[in-house]
Structures are given as C-alpha cells and as structure tokens.
N, C-alpha and C. Protein backbone atom coordinates (compact mmCIF):
# COMPACT_ATOMS: atom_id res chain seq x y z
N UNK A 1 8.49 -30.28 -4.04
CA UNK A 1 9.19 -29.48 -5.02
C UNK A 1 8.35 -28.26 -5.43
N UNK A 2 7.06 -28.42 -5.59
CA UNK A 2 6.53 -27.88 -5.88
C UNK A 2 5.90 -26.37 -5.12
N UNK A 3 6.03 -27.06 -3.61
CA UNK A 3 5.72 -26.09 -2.03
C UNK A 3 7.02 -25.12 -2.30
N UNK A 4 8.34 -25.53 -2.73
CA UNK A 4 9.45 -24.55 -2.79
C UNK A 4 9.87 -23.83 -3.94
N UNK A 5 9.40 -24.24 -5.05
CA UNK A 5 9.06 -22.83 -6.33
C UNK A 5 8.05 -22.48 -5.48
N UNK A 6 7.09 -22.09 -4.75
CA UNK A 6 5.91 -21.73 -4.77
C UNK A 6 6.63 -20.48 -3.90
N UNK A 7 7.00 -21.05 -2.79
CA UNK A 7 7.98 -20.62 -1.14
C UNK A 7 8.68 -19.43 -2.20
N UNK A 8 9.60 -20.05 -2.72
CA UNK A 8 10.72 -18.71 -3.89
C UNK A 8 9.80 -17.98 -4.28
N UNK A 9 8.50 -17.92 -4.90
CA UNK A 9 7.79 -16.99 -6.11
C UNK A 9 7.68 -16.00 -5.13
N UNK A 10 6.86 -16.27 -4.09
CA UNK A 10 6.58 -15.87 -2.91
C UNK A 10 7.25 -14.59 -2.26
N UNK A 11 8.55 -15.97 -2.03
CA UNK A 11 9.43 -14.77 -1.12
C UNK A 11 10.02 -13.83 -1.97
N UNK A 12 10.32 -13.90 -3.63
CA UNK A 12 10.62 -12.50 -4.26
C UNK A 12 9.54 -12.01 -4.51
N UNK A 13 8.47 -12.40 -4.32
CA UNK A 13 7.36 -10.99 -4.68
C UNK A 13 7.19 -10.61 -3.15
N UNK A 14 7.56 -10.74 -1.93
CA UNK A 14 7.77 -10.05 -0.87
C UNK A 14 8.65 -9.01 -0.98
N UNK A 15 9.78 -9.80 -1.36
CA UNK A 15 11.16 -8.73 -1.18
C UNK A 15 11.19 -7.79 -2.61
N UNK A 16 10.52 -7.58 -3.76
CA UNK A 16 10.36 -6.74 -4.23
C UNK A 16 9.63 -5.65 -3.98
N UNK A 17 8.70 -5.96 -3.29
CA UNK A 17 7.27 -4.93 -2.81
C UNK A 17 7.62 -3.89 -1.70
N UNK A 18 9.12 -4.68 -1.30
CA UNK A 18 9.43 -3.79 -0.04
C UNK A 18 10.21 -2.23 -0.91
N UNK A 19 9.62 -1.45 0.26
CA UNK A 19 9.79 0.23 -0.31
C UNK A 19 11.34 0.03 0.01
N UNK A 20 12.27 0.82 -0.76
CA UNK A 20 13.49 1.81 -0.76
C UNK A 20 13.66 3.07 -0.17
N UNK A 21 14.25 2.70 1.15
CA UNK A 21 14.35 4.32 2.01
C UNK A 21 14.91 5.55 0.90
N UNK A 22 14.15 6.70 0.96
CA UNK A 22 14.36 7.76 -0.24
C UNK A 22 15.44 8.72 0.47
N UNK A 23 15.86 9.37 0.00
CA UNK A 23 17.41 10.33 0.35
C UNK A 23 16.34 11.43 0.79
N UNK A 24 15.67 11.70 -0.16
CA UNK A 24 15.03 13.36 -0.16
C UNK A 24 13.45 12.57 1.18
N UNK A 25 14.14 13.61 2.10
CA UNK A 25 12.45 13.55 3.71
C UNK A 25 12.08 14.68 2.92
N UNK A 26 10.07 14.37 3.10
CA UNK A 26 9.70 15.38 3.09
C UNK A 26 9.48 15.89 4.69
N UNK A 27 9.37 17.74 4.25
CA UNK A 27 9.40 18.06 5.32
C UNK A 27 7.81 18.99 5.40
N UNK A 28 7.27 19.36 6.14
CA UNK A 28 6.11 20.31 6.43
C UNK A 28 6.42 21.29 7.39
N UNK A 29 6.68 22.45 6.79
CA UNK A 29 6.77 23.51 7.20
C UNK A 29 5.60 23.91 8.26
N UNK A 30 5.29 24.77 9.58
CA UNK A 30 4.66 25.22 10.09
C UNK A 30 3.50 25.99 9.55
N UNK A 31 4.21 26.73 8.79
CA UNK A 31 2.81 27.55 7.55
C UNK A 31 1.88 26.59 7.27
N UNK A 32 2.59 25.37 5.97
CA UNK A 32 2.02 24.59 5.57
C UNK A 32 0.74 23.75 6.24
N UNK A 33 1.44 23.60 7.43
CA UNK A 33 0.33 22.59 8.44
C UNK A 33 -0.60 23.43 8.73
N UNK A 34 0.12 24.27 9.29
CA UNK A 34 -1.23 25.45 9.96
C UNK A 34 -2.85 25.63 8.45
N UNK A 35 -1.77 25.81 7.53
CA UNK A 35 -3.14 26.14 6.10
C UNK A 35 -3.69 24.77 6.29
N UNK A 36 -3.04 23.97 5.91
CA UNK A 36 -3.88 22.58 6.20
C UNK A 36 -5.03 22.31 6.81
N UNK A 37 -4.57 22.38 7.92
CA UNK A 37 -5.68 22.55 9.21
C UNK A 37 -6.71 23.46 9.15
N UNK A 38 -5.90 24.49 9.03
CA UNK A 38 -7.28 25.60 8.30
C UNK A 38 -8.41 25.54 7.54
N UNK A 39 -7.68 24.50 6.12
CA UNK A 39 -8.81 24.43 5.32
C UNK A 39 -9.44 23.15 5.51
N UNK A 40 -9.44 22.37 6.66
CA UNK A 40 -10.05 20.78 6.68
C UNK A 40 -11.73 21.35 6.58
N UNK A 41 -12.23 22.42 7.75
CA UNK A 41 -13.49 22.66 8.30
C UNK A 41 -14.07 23.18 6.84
N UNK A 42 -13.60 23.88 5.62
CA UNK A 42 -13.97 24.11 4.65
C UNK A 42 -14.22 22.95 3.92
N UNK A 43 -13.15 22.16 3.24
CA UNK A 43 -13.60 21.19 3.08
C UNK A 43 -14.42 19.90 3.67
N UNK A 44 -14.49 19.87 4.62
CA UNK A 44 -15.63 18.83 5.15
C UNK A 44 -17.03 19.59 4.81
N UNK A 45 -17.33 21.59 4.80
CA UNK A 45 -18.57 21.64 4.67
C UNK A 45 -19.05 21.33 3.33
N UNK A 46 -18.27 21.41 1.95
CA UNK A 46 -17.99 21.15 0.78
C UNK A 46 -18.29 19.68 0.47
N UNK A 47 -17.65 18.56 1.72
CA UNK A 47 -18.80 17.04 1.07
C UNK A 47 -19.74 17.26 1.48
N UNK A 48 -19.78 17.81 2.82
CA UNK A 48 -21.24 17.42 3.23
C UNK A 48 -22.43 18.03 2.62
N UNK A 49 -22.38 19.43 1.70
CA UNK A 49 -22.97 20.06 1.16
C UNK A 49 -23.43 19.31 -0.41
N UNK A 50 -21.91 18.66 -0.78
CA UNK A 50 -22.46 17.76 -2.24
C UNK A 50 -22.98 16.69 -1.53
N UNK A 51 -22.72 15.92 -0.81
CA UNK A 51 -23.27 14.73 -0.20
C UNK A 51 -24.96 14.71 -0.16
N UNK A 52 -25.08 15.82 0.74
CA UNK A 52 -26.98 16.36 0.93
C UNK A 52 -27.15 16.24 -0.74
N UNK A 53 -26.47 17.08 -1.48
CA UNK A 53 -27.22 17.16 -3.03
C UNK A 53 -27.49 16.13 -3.02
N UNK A 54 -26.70 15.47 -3.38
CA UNK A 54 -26.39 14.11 -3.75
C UNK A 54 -27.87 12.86 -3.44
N UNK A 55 -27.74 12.91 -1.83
CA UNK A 55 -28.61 12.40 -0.88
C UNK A 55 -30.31 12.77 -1.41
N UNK A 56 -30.55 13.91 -1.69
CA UNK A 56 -31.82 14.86 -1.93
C UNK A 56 -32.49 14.13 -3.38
N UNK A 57 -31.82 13.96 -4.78
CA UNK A 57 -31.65 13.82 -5.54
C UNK A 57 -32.19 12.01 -5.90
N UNK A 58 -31.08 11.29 -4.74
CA UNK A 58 -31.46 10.12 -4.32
C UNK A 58 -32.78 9.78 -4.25
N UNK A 59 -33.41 10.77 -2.85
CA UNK A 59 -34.76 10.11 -2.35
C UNK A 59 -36.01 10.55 -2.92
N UNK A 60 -35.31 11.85 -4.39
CA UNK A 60 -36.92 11.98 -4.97
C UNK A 60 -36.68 11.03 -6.31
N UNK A 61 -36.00 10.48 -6.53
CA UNK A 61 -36.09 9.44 -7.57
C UNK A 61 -36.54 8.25 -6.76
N UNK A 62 -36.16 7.94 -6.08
CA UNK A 62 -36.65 6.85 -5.09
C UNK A 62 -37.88 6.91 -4.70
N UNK A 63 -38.17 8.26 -3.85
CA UNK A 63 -39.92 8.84 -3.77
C UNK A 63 -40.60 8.35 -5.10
N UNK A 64 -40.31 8.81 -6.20
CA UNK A 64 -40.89 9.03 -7.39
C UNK A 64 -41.44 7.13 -7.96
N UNK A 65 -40.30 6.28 -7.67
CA UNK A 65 -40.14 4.66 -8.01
C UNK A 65 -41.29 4.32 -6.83
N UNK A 66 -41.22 4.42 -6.03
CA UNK A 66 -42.26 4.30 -4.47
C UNK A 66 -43.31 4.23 -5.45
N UNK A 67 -43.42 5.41 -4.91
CA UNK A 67 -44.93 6.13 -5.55
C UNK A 67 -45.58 5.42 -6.58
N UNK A 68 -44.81 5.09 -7.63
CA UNK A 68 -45.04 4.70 -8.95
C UNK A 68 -45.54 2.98 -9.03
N UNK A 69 -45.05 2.45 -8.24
CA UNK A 69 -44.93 0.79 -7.65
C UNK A 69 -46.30 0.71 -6.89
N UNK A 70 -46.73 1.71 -5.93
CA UNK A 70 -47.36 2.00 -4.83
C UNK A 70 -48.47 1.97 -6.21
N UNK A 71 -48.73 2.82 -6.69
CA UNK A 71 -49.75 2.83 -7.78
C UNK A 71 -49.98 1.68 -8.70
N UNK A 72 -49.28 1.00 -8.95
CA UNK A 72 -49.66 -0.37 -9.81
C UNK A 72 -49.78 -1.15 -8.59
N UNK A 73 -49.55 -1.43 -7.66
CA UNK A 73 -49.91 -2.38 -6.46
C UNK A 73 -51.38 -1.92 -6.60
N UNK A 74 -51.83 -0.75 -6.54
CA UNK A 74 -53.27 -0.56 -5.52
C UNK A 74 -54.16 -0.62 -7.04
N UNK A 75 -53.33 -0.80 -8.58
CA UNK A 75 -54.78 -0.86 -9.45
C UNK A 75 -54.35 -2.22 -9.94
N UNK A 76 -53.51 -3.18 -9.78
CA UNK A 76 -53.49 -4.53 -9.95
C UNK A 76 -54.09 -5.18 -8.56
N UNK A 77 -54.46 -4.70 -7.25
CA UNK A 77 -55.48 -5.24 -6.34
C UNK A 77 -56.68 -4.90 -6.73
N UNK A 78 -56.75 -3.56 -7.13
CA UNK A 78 -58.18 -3.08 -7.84
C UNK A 78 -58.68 -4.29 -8.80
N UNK A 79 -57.92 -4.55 -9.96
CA UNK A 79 -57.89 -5.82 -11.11
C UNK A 79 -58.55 -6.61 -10.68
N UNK A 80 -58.19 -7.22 -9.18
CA UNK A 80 -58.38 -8.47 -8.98
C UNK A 80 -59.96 -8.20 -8.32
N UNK A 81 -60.52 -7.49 -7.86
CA UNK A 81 -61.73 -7.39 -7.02
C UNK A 81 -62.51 -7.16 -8.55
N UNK A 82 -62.32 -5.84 -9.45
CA UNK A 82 -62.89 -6.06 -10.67
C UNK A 82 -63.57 -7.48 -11.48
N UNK A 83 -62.44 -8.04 -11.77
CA UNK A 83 -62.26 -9.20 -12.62
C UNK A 83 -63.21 -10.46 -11.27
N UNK A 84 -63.29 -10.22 -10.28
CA UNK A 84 -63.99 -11.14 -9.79
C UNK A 84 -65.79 -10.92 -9.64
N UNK A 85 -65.97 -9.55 -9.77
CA UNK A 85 -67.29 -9.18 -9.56
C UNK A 85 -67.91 -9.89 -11.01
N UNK A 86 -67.16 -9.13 -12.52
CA UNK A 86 -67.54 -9.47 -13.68
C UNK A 86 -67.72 -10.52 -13.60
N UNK A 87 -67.10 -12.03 -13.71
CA UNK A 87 -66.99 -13.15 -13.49
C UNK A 87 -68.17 -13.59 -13.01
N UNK A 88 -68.81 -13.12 -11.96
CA UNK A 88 -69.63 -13.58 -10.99
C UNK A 88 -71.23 -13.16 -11.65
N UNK A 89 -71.69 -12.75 -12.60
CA UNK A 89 -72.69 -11.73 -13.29
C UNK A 89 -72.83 -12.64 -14.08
C-alpha cells in the first residue's frame, strides 16, 4: 500500500515537472548570432583576465601563509636544539 502512494507521489511530481510546449518560438535573427559570436572572444579574454587577478591574489596570500608556517617550523626546530643544549649545562 504503501509502494503505491509512494508510485502516485512520484508519478505526479513527474508529470508536473514536465514543460508546456509555448505558442511564442524564439527566434535568432542572423544579426543577432553573428554579434553573439562576435563577442564570445571578448568575453572569454574578460574571465581569463579576472581569473589571472583572481589566481595572482590567491598565491601571494598563500606565498605569504607558506612563508609564515615555513618560519615557525625552522624557530620551533631551532627551540628544540636550544632547549636541549641548556638542559645539558
């Protein structure tokens, strides 16, 4: 009983989801396409130009976290050679 409410819920949330053929086609004029096309090579240099920002921005904050990590690694190994000489005196 339960498999066939399930089967029904189912099959109207199928048959609602289905699209309604529209009266009004769009159409694309020749102009239209042609500009289209035209402006793809503009816009692709436009991400790829924010993208690099983007990208650049990325790897000196990242450089910068490196770096910064890289420096407490090499004076918390320092620590440890320190703290063992004292010890030893």
């Amino acid at each position: 009983m339960i498999r066939i409410i399930i089967g029904i819920i189912i099959g109207v949330a199928l048959f609602a989801s289905v699209s309604q053929a529209d009266d009004k086609v769009n159409t694309v004029t020749p102009q239209e396409f042609v500009s289209s096309v035209a402006a793809v090579p503009g816009k692709v240099h436009n991400h790829l130009q924010n993208e690099w920002v983007d990208i650049k921005a990325y790897q000196a904050k990242s450089w910068a976290d490196s770096k910064d990590q890289f420096r407490r690694t090499v004076d918390s190994i320092k620590g440890l050679f320190t703290k063992k000489s004292e010890s030893t005196e």
